[in-house]
Protein backbone atom coordinates (compact mmCIF):
# COMPACT_ATOMS: atom_id res chain seq x y z
CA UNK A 1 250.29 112.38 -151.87
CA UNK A 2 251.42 114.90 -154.06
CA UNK A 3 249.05 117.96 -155.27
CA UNK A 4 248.93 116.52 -159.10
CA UNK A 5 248.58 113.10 -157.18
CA UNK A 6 245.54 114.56 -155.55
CA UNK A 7 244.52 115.56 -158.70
CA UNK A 8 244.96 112.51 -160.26
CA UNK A 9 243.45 110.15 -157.75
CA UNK A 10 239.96 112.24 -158.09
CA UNK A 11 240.02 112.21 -162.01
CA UNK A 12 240.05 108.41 -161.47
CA UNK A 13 237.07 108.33 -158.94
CA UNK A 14 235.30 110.27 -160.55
CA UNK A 15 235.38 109.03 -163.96
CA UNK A 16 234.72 105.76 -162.36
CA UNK A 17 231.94 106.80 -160.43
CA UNK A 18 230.58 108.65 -163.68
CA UNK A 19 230.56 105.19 -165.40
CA UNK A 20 229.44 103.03 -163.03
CA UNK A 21 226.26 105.37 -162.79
CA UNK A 22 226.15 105.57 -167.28
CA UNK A 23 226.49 101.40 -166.92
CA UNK A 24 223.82 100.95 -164.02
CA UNK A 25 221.26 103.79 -166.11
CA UNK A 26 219.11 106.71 -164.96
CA UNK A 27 216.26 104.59 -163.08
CA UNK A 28 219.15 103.09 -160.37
CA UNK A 29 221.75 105.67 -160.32
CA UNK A 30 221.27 109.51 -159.49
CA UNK A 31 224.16 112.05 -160.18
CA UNK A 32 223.97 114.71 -157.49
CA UNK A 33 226.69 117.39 -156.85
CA UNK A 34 227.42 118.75 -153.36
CA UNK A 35 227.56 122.16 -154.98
CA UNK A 36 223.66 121.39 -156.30
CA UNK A 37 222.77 120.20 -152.09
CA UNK A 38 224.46 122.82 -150.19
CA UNK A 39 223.16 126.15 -152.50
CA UNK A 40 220.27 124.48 -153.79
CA UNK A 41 218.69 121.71 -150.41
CA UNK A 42 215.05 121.57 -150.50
CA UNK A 43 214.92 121.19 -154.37
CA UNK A 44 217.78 118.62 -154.20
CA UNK A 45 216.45 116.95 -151.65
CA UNK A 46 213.11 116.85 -152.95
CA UNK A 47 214.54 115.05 -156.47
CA UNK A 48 216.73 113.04 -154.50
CA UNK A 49 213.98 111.62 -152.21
CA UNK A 50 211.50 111.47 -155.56
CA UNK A 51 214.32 109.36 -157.25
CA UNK A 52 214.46 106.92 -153.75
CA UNK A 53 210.97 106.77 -153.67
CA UNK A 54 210.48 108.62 -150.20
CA UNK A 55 208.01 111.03 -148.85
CA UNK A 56 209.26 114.58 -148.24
CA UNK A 57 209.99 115.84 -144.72
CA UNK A 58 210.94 119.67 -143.55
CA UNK A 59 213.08 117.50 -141.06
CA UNK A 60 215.42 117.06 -143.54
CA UNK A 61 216.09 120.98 -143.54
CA UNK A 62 217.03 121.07 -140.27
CA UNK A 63 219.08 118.01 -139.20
CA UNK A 64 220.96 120.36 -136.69
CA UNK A 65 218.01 121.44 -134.51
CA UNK A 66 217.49 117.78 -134.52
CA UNK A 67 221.05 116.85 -133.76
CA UNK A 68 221.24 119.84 -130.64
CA UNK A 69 218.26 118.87 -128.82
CA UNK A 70 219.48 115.03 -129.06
CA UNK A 71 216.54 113.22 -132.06
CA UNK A 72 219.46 112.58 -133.77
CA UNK A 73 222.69 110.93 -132.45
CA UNK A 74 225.98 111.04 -134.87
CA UNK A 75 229.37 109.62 -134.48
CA UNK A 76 232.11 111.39 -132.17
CA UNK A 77 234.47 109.64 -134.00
CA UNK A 78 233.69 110.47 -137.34
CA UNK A 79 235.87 113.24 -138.48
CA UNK A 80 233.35 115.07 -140.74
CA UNK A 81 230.77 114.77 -137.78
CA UNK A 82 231.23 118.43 -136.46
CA UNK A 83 230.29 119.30 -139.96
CA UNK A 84 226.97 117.59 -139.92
CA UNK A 85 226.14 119.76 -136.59
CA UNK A 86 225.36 123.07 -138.90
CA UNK A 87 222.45 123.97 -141.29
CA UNK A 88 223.03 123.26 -144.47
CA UNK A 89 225.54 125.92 -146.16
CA UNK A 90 227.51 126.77 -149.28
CA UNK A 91 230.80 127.90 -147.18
CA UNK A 92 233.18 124.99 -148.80
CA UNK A 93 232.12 125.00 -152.25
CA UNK A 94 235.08 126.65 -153.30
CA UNK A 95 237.63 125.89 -150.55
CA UNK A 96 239.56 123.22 -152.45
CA UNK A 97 240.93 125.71 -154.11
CA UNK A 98 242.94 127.51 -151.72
CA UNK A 99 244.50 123.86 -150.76
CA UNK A 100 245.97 123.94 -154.16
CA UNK A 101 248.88 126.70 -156.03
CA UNK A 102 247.67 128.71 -158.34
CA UNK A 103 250.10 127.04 -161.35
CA UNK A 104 248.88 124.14 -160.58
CA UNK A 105 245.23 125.29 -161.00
CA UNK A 106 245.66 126.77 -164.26
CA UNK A 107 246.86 123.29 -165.58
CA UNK A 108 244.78 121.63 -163.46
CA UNK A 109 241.84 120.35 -166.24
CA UNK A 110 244.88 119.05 -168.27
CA UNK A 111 245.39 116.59 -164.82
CA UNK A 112 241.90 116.24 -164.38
CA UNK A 113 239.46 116.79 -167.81
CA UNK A 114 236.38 116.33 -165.43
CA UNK A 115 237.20 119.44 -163.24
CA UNK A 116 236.56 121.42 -166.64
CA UNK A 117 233.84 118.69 -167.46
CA UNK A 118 231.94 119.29 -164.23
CA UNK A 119 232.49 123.00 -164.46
CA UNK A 120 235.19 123.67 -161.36
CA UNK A 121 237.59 125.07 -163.84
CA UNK A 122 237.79 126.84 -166.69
């Protein structure tokens, strides 16, 4: 896939994914952005787990202490899996960026309006 063909097949997810949740309404579908999670978890967490209908638990702050001494056990064949072994961090918020040329970047909200919408570009 090309890089405007990346481009492309987000604006399309996500503008579905955006509807869906507009068709479905506020009391059955919750918007969260990673961004939000990673720099923001126990506040995130907390709305997302008020929105579910779940009681809070500090557990949920430290899924890798429970993941290294074995409480939880995760897929070895799931490629994001090594991911989930680390406390929750804002490291890859902006590393899409550097996957992408600059040119393309600076036309990139004219590929994708929601990247602008959503506030990843200017």
């Amino acid at each position: 896939m090309t890089y405007p063909g990346t481009l492309t097949f987000w604006e399309r997810n996500i503008a579905f994914m955006i509807n869906q949740c507009a068709t479905v309404g506020p009391s059955r579908c919750l918007q969260v952005r990673y961004e939000e999670l990673v720099m923001r978890p126990e506040p995130t967490l907390r709305r997302i787990l008020t929105f579910l209908d779940l009681p809070w638990s500090d557990k949920l702050l430290k899924h890798d202490e429970l993941i290294a001494a074995g409480g939880i056990h995760i897929s070895k064949y799931e490629p994001s899996s090594n991911q989930v072994n680390h406390p929750i961090n804002a490291s890859s918020v902006n590393a899409w960026r550097q996957h992408f040329p600059a040119d393309l970047l600076a036309r990139a909200a004219q590929i994708a309006p929601h990247l602008k919408t959503l506030g990843y570009v200017d």
